[in-house]
PDB file of N, CA and C in Angstrom:
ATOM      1  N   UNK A   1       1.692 -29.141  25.285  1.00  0.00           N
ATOM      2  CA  UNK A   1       1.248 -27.853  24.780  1.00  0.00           C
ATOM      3  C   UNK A   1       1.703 -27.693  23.325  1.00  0.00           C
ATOM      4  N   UNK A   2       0.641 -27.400  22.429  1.00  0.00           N
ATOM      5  CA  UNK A   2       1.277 -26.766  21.398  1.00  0.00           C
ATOM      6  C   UNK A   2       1.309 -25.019  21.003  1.00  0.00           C
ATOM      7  N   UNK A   3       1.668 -24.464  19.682  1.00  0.00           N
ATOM      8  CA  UNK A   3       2.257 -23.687  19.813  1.00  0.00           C
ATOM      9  C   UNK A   3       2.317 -23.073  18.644  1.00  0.00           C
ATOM     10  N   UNK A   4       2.325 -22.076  18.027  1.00  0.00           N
ATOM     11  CA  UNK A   4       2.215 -21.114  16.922  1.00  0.00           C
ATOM     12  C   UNK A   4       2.502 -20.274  16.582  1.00  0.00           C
ATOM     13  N   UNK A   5       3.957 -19.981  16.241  1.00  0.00           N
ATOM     14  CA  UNK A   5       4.998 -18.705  15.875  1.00  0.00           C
ATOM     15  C   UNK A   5       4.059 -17.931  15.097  1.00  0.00           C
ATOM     16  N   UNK A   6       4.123 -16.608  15.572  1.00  0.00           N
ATOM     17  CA  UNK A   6       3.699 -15.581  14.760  1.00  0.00           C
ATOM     18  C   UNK A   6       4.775 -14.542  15.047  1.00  0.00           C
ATOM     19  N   UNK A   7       4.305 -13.379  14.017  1.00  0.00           N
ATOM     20  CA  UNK A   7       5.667 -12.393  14.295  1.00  0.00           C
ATOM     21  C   UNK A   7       4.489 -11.421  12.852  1.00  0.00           C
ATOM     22  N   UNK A   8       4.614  -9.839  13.344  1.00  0.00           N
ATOM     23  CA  UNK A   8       4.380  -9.223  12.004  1.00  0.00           C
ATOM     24  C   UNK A   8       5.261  -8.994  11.351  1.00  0.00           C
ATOM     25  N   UNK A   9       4.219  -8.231  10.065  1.00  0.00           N
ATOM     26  CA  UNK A   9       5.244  -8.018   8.480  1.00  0.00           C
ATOM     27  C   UNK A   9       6.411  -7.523   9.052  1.00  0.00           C
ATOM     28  N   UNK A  10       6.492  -6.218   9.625  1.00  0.00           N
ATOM     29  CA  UNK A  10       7.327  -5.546  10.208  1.00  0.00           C
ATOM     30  C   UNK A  10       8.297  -5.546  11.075  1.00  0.00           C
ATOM     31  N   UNK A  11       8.278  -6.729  11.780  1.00  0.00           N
ATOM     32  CA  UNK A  11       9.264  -6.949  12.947  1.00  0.00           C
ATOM     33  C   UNK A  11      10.209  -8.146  12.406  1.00  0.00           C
ATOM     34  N   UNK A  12      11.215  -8.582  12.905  1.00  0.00           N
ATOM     35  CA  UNK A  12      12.193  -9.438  12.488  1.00  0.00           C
ATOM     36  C   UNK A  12      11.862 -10.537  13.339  1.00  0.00           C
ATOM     37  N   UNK A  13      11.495 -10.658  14.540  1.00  0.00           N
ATOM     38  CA  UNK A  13      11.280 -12.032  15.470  1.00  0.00           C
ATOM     39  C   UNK A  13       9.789 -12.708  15.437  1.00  0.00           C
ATOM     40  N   UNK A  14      10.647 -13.798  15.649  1.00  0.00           N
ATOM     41  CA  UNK A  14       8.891 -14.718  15.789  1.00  0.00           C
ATOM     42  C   UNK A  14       8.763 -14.387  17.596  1.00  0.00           C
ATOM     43  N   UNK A  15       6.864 -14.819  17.497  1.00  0.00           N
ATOM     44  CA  UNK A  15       6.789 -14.883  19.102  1.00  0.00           C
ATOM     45  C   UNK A  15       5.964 -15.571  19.091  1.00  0.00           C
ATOM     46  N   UNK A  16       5.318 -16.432  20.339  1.00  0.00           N
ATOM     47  CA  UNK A  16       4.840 -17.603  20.123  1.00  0.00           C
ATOM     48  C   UNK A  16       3.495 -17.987  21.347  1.00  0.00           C
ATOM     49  N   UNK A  17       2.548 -18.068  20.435  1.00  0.00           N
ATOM     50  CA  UNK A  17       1.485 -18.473  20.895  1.00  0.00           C
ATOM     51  C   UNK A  17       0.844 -20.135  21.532  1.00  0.00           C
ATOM     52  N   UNK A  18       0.916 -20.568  22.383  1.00  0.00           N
ATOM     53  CA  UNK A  18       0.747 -21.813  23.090  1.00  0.00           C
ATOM     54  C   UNK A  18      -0.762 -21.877  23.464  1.00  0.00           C
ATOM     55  N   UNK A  19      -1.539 -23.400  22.813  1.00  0.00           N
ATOM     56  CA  UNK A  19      -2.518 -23.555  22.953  1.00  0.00           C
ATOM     57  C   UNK A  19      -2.828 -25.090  23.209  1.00  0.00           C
ATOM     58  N   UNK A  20      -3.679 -25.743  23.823  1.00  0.00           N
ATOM     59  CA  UNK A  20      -4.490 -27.406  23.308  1.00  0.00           C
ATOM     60  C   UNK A  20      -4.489 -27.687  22.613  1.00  0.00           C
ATOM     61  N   UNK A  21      -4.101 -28.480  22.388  1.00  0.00           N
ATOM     62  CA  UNK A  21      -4.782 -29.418  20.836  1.00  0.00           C
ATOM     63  C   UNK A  21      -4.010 -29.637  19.523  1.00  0.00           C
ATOM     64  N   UNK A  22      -4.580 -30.050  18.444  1.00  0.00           N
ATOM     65  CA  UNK A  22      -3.317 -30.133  17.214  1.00  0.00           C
ATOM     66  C   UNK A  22      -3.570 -28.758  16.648  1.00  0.00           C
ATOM     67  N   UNK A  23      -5.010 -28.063  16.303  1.00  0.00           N
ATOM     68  CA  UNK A  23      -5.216 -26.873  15.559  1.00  0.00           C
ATOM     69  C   UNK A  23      -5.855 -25.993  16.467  1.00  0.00           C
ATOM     70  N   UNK A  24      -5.660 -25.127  15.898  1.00  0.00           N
ATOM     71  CA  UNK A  24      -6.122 -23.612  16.640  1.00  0.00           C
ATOM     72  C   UNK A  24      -6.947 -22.708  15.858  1.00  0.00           C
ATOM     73  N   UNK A  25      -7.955 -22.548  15.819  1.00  0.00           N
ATOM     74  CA  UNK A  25      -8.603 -21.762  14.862  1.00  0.00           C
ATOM     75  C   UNK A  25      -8.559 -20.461  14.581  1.00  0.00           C
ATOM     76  N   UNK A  26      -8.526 -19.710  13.312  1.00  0.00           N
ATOM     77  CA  UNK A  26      -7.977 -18.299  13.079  1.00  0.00           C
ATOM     78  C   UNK A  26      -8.249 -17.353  14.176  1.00  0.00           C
ATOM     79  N   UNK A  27     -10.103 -17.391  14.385  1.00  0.00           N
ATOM     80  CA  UNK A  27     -10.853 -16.613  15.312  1.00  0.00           C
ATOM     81  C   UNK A  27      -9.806 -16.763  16.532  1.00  0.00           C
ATOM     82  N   UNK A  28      -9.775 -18.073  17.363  1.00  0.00           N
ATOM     83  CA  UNK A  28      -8.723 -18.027  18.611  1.00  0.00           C
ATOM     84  C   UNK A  28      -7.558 -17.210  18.519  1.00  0.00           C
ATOM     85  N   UNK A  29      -6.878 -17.284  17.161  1.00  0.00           N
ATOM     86  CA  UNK A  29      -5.541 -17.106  17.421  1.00  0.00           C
ATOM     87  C   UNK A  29      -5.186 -15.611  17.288  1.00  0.00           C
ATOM     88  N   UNK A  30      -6.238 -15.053  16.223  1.00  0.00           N
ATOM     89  CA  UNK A  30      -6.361 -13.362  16.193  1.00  0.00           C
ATOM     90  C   UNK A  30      -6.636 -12.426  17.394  1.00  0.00           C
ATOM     91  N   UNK A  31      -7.737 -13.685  18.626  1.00  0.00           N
ATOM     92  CA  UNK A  31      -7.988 -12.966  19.996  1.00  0.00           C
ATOM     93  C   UNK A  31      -6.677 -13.140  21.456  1.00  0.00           C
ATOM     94  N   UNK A  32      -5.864 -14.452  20.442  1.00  0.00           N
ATOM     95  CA  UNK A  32      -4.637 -14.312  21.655  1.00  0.00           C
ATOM     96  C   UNK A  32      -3.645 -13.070  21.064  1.00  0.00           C
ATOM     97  N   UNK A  33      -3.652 -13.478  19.764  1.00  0.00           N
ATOM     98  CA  UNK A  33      -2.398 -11.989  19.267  1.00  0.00           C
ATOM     99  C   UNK A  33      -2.972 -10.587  19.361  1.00  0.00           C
ATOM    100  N   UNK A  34      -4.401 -10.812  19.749  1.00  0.00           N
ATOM    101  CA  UNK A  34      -4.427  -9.524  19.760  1.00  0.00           C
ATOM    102  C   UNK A  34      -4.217  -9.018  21.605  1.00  0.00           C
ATOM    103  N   UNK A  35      -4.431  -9.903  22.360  1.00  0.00           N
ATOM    104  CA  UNK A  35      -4.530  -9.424  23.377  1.00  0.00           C
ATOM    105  C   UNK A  35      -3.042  -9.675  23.895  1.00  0.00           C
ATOM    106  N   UNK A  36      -2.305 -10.387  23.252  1.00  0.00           N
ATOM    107  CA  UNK A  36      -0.927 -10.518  24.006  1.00  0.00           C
ATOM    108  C   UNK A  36      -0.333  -8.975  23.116  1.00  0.00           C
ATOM    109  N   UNK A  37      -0.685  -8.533  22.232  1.00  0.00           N
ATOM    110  CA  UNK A  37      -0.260  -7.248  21.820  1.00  0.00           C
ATOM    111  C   UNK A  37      -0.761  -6.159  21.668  1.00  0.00           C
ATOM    112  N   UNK A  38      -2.056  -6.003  22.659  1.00  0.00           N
ATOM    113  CA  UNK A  38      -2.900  -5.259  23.393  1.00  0.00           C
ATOM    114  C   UNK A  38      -3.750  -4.041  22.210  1.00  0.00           C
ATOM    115  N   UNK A  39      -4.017  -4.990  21.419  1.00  0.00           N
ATOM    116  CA  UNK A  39      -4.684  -4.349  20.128  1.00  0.00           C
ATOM    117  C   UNK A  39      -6.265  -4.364  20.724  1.00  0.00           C
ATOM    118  N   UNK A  40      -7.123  -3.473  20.169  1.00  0.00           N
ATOM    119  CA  UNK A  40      -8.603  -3.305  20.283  1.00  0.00           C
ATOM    120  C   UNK A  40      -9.347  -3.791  18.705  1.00  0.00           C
ATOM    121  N   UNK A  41     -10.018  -4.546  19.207  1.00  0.00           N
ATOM    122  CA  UNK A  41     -10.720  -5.572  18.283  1.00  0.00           C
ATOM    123  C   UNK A  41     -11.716  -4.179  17.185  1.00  0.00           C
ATOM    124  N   UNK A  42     -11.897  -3.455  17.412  1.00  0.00           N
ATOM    125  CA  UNK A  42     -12.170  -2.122  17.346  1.00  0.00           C
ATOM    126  C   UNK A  42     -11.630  -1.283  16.505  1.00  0.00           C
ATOM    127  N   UNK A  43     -10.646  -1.121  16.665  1.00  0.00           N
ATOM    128  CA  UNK A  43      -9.120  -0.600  16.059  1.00  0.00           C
ATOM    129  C   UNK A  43      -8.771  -1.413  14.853  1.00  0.00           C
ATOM    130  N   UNK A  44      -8.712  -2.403  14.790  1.00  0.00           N
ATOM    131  CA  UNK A  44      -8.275  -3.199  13.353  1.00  0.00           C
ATOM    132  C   UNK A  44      -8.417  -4.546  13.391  1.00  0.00           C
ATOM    133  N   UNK A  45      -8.571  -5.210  12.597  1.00  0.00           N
ATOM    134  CA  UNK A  45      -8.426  -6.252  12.115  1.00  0.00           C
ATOM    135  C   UNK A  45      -7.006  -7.354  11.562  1.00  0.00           C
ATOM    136  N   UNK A  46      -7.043  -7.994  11.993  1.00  0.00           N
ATOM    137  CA  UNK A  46      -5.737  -9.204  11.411  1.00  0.00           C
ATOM    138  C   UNK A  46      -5.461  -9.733  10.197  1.00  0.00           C
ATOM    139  N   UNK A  47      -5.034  -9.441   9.299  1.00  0.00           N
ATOM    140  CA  UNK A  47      -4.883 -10.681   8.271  1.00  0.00           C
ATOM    141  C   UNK A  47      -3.483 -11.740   8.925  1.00  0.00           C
ATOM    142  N   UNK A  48      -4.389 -12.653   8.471  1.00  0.00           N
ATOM    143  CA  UNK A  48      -3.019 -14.103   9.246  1.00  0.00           C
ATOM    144  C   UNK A  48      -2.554 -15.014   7.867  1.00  0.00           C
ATOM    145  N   UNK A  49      -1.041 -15.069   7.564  1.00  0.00           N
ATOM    146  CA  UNK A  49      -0.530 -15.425   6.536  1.00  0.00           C
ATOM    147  C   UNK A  49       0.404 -16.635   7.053  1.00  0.00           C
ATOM    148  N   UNK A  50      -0.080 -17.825   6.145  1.00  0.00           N
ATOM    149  CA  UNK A  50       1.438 -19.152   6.028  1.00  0.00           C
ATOM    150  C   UNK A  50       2.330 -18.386   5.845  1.00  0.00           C
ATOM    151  N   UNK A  51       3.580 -18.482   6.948  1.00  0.00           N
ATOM    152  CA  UNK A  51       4.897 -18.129   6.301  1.00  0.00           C
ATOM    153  C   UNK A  51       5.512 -19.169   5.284  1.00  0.00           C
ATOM    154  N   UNK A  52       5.265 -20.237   5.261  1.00  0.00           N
ATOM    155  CA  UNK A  52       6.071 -21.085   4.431  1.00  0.00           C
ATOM    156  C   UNK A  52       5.308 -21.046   2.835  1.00  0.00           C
ATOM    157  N   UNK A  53       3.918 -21.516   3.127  1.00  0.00           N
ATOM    158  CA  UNK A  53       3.147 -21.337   1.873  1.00  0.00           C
ATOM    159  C   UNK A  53       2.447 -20.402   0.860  1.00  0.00           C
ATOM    160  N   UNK A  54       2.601 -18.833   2.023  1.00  0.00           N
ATOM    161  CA  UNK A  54       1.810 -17.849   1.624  1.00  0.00           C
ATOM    162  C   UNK A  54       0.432 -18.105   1.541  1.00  0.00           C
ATOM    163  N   UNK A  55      -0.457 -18.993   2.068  1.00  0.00           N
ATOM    164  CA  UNK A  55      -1.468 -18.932   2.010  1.00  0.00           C
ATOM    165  C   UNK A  55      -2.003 -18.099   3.130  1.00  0.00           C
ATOM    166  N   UNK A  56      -2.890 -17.137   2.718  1.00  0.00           N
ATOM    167  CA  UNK A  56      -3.829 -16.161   3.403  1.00  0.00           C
ATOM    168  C   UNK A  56      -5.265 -17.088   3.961  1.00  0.00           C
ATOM    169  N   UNK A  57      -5.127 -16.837   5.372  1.00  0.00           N
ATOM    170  CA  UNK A  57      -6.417 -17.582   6.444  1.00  0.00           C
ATOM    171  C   UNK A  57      -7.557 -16.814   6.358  1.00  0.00           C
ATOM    172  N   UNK A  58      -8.650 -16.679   5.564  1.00  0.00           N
ATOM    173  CA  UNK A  58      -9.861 -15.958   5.536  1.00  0.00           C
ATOM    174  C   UNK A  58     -10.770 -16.154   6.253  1.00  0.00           C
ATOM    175  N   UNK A  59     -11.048 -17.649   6.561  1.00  0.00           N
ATOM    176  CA  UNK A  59     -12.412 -17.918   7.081  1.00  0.00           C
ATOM    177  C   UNK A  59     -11.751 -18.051   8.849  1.00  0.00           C
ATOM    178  N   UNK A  60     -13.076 -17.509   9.709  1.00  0.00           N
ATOM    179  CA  UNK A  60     -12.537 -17.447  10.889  1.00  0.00           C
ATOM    180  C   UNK A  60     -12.425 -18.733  11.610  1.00  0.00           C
ATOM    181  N   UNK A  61     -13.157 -19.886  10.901  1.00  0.00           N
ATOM    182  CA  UNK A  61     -13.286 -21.012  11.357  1.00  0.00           C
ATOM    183  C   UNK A  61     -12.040 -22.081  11.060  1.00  0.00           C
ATOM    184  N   UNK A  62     -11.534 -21.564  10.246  1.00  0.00           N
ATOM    185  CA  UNK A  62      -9.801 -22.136   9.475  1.00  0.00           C
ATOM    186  C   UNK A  62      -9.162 -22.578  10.519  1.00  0.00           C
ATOM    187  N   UNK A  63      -8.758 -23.785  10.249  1.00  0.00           N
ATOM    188  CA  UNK A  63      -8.002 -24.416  11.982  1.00  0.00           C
ATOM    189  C   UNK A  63      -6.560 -24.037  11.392  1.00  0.00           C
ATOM    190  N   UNK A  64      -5.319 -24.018  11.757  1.00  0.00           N
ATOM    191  CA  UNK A  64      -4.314 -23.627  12.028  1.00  0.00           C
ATOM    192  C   UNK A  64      -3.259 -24.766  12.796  1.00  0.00           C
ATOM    193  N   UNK A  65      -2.693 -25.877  11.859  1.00  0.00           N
ATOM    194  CA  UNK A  65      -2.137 -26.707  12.514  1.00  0.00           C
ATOM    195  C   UNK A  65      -0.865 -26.680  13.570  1.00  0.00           C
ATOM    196  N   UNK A  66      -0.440 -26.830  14.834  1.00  0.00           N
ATOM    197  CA  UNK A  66       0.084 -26.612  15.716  1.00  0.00           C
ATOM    198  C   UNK A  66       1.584 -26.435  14.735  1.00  0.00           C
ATOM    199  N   UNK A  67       2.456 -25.699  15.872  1.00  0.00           N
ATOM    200  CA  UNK A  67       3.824 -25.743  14.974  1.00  0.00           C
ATOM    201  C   UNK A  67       3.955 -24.715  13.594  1.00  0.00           C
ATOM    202  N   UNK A  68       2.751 -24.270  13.222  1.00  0.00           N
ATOM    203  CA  UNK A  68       3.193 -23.381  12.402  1.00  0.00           C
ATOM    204  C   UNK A  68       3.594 -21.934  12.266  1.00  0.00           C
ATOM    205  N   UNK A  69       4.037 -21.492  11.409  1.00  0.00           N
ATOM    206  CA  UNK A  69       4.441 -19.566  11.114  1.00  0.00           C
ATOM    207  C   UNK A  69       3.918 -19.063  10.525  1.00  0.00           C
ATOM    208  N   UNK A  70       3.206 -18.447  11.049  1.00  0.00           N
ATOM    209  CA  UNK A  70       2.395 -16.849  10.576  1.00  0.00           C
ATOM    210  C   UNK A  70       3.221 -15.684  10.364  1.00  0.00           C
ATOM    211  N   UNK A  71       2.515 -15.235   9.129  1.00  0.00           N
ATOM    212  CA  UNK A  71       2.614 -13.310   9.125  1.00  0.00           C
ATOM    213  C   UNK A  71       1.502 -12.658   9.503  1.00  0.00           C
ATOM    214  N   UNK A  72       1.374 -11.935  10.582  1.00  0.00           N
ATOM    215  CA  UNK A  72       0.511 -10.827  10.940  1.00  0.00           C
ATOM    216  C   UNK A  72       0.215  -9.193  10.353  1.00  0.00           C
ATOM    217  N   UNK A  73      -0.523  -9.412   9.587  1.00  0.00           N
ATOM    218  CA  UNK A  73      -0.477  -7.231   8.985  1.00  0.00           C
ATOM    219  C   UNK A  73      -1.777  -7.121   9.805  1.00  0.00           C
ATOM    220  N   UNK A  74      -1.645  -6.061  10.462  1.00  0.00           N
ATOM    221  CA  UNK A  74      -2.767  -5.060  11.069  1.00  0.00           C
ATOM    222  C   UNK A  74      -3.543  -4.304   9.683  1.00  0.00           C
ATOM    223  N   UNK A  75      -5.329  -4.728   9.400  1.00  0.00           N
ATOM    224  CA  UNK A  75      -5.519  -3.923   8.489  1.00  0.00           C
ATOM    225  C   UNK A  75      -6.785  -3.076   9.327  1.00  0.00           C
ATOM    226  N   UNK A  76      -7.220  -2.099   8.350  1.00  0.00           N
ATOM    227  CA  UNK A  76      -8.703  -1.538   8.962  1.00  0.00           C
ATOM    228  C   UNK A  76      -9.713  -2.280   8.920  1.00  0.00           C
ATOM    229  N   UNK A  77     -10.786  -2.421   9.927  1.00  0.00           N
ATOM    230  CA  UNK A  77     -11.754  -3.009   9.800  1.00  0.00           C
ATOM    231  C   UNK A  77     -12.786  -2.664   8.523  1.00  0.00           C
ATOM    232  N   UNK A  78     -13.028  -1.469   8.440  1.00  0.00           N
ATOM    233  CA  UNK A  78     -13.867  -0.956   7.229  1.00  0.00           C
ATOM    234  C   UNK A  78     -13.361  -0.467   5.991  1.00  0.00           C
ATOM    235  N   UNK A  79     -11.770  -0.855   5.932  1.00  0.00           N
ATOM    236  CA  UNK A  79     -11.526  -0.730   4.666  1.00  0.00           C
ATOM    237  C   UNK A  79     -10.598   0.409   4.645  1.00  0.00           C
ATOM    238  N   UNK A  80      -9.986   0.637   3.750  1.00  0.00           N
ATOM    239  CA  UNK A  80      -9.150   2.210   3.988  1.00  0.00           C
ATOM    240  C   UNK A  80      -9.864   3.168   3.378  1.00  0.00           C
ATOM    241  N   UNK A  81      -9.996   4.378   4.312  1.00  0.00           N
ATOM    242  CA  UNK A  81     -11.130   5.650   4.486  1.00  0.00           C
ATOM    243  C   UNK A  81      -9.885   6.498   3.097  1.00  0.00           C
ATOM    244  N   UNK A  82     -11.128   7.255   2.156  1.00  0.00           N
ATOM    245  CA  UNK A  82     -11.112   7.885   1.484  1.00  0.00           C
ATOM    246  C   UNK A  82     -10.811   9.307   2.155  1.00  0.00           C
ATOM    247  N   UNK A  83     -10.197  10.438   1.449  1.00  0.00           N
ATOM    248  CA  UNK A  83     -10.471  12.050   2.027  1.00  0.00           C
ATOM    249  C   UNK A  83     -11.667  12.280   1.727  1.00  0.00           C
ATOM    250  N   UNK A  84     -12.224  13.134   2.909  1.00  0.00           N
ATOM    251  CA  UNK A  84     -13.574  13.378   2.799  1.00  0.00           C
ATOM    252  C   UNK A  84     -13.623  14.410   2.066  1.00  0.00           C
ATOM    253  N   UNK A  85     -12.794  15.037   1.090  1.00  0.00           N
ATOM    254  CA  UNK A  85     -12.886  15.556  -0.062  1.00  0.00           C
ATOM    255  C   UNK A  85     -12.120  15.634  -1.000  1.00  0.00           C
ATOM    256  N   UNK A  86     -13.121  15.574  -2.275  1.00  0.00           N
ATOM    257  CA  UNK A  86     -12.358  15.483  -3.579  1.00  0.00           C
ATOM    258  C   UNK A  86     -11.862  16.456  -4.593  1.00  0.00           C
ATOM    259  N   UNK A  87     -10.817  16.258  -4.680  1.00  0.00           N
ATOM    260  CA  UNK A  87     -10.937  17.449  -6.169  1.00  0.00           C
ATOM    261  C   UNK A  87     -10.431  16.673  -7.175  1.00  0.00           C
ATOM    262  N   UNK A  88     -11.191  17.706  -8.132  1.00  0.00           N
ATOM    263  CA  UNK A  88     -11.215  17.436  -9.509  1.00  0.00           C
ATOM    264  C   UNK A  88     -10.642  18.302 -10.342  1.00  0.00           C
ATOM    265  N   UNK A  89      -9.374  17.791 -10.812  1.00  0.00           N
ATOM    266  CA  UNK A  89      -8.414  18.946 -12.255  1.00  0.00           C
ATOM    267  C   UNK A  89      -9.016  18.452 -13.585  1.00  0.00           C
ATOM    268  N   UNK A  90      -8.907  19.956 -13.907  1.00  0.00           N
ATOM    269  CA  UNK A  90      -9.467  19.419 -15.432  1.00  0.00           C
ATOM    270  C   UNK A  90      -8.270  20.640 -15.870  1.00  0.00           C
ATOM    271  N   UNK A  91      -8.010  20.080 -17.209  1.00  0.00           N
ATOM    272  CA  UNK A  91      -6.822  21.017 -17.647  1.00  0.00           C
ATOM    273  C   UNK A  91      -7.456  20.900 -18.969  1.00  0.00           C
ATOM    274  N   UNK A  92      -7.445  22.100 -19.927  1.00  0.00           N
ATOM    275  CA  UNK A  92      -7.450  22.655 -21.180  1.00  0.00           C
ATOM    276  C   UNK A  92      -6.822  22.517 -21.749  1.00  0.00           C
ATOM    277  N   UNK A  93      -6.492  21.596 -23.182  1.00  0.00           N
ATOM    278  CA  UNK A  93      -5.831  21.192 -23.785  1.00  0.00           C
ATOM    279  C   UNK A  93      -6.060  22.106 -24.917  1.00  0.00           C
ATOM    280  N   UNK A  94      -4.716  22.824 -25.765  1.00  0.00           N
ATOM    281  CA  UNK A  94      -4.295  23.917 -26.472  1.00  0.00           C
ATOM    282  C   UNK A  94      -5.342  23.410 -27.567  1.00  0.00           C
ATOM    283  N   UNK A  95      -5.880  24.270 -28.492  1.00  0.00           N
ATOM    284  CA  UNK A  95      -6.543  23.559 -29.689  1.00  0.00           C
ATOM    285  C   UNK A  95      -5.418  23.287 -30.197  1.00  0.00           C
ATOM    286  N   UNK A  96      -5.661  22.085 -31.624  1.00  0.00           N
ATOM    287  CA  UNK A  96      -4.914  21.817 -32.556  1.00  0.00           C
ATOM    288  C   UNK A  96      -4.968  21.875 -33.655  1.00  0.00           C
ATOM    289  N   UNK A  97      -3.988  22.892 -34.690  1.00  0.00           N
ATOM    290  CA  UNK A  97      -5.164  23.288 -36.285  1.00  0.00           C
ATOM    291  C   UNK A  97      -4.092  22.794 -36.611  1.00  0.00           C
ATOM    292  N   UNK A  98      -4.049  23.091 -38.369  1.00  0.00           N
ATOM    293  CA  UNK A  98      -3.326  22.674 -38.955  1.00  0.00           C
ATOM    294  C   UNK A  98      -1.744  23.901 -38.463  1.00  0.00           C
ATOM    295  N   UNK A  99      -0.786  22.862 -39.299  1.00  0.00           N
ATOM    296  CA  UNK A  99       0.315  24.112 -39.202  1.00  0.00           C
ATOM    297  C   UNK A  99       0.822  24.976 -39.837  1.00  0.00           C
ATOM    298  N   UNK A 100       0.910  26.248 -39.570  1.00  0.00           N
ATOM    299  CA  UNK A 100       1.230  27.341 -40.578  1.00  0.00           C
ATOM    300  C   UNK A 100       2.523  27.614 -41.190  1.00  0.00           C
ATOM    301  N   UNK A 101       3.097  27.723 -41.910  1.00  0.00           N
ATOM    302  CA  UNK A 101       4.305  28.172 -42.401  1.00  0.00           C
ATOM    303  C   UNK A 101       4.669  29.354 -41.853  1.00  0.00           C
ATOM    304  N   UNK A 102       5.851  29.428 -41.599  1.00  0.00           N
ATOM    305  CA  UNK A 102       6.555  31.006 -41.272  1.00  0.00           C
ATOM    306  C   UNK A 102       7.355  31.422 -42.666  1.00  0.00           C
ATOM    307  N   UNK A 103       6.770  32.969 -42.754  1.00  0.00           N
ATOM    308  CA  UNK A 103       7.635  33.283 -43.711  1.00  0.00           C
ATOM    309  C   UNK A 103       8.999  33.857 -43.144  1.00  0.00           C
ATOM    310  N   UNK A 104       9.928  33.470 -43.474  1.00  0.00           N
ATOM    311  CA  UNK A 104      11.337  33.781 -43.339  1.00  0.00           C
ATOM    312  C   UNK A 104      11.742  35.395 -43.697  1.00  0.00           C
ATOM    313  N   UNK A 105      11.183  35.445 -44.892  1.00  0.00           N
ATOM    314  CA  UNK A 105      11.404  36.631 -45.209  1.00  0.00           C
ATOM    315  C   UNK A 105      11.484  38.102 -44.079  1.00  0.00           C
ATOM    316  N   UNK A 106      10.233  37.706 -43.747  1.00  0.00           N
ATOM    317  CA  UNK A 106       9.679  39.338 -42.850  1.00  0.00           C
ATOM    318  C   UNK A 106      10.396  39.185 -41.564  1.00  0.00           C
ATOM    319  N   UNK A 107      10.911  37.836 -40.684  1.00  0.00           N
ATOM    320  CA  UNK A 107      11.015  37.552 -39.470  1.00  0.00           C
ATOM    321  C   UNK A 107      12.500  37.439 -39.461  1.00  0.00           C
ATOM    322  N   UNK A 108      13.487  37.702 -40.391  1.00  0.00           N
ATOM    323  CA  UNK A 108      14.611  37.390 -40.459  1.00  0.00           C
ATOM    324  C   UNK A 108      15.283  38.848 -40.429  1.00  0.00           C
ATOM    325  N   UNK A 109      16.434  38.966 -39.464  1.00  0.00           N
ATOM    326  CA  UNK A 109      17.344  40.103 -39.516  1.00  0.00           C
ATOM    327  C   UNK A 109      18.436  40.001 -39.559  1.00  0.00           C
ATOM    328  N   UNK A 110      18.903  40.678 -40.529  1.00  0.00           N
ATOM    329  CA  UNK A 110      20.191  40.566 -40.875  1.00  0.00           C
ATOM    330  C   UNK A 110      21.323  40.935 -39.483  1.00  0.00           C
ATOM    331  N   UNK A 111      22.405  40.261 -39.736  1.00  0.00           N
ATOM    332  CA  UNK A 111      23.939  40.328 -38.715  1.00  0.00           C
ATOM    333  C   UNK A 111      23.861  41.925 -38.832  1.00  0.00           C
ATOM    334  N   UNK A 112      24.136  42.447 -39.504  1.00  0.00           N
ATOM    335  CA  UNK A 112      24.290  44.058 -39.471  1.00  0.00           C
ATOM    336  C   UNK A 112      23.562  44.784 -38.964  1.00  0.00           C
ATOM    337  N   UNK A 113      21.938  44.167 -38.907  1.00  0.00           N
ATOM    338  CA  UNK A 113      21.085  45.001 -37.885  1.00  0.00           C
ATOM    339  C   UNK A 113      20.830  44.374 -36.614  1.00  0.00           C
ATOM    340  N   UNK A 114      21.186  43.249 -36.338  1.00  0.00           N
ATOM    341  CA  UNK A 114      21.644  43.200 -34.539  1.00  0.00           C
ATOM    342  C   UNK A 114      22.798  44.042 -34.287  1.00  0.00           C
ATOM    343  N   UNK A 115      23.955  43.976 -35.008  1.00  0.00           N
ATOM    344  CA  UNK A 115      25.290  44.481 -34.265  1.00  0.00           C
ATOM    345  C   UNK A 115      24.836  45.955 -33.975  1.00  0.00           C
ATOM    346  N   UNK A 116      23.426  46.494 -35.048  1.00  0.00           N
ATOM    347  CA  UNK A 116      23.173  47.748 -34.482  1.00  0.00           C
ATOM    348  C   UNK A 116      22.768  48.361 -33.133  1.00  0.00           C
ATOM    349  N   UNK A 117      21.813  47.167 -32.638  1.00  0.00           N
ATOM    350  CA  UNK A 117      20.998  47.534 -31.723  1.00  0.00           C
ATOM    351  C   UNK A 117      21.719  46.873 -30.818  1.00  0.00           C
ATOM    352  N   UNK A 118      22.235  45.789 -30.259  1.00  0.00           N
ATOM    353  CA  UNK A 118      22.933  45.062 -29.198  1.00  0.00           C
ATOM    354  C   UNK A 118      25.165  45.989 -29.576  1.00  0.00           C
ATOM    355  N   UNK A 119      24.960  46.304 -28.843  1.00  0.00           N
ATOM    356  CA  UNK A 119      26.380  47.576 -28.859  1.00  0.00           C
ATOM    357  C   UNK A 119      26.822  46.163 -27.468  1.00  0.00           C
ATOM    358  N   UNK A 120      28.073  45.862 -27.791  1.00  0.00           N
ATOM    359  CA  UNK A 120      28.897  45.355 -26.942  1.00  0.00           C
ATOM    360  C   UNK A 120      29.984  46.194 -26.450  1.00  0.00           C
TER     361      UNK A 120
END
């Protein structure tokens, strides 16, 4: 018998799939992991990853040589769903003119006429 550690992103242990032959093809091995972990073909889809090489298994026909380690991520079948509604901010940006001078003169008060009005 051979045999094919898998384990997902998420979990820390391998677990292990036993099959015929030297290779196992992606399609097979997505319908044993899914049913030994009682997933609905329905429900999501597999991506199957080399643990050693990082190579990602795309084609379903990809044989899978006995003895090896997989990473399993559960993805959506149709992709990840958008909110079925959008909003849109639009924010108003201040105009920008040139800059004005302040005259000092008119806007300036003397120490003697605060101490008038602020009484401590």
């Amino acid at each position: 018998m051979s045999c094919v550690h898998y384990k997902f992103s998420s979990k820390l242990n391998y677990d292990t799939i036993t099959f015929d032959g030297l290779h196992i093809s992606l399609c097979d091995l997505k319908k044993q992991i899914m049913g030994r972990e009682k997933l609905k073909a329905a429900d999501c889809d597999l991506q199957i990853t080399n643990a050693q090489t990082d190579e990602e298994y795309t084609d379903d026909a990809a044989l899978i040589p006995k003895n090896s380690s997989v990473i399993v991520r559960r993805i959506p079948i149709g992709g990840v769903k958008t909110a079925s509604k959008t909003y849109v901010l639009t924010r108003a940006e201040p105009a920008i003119g040139p800059a004005k001078a302040v005259d000092d003169s008119s806007t300036s008060i003397s120490l003697a006429q605060l101490s008038k009005v602020y009484i401590f």
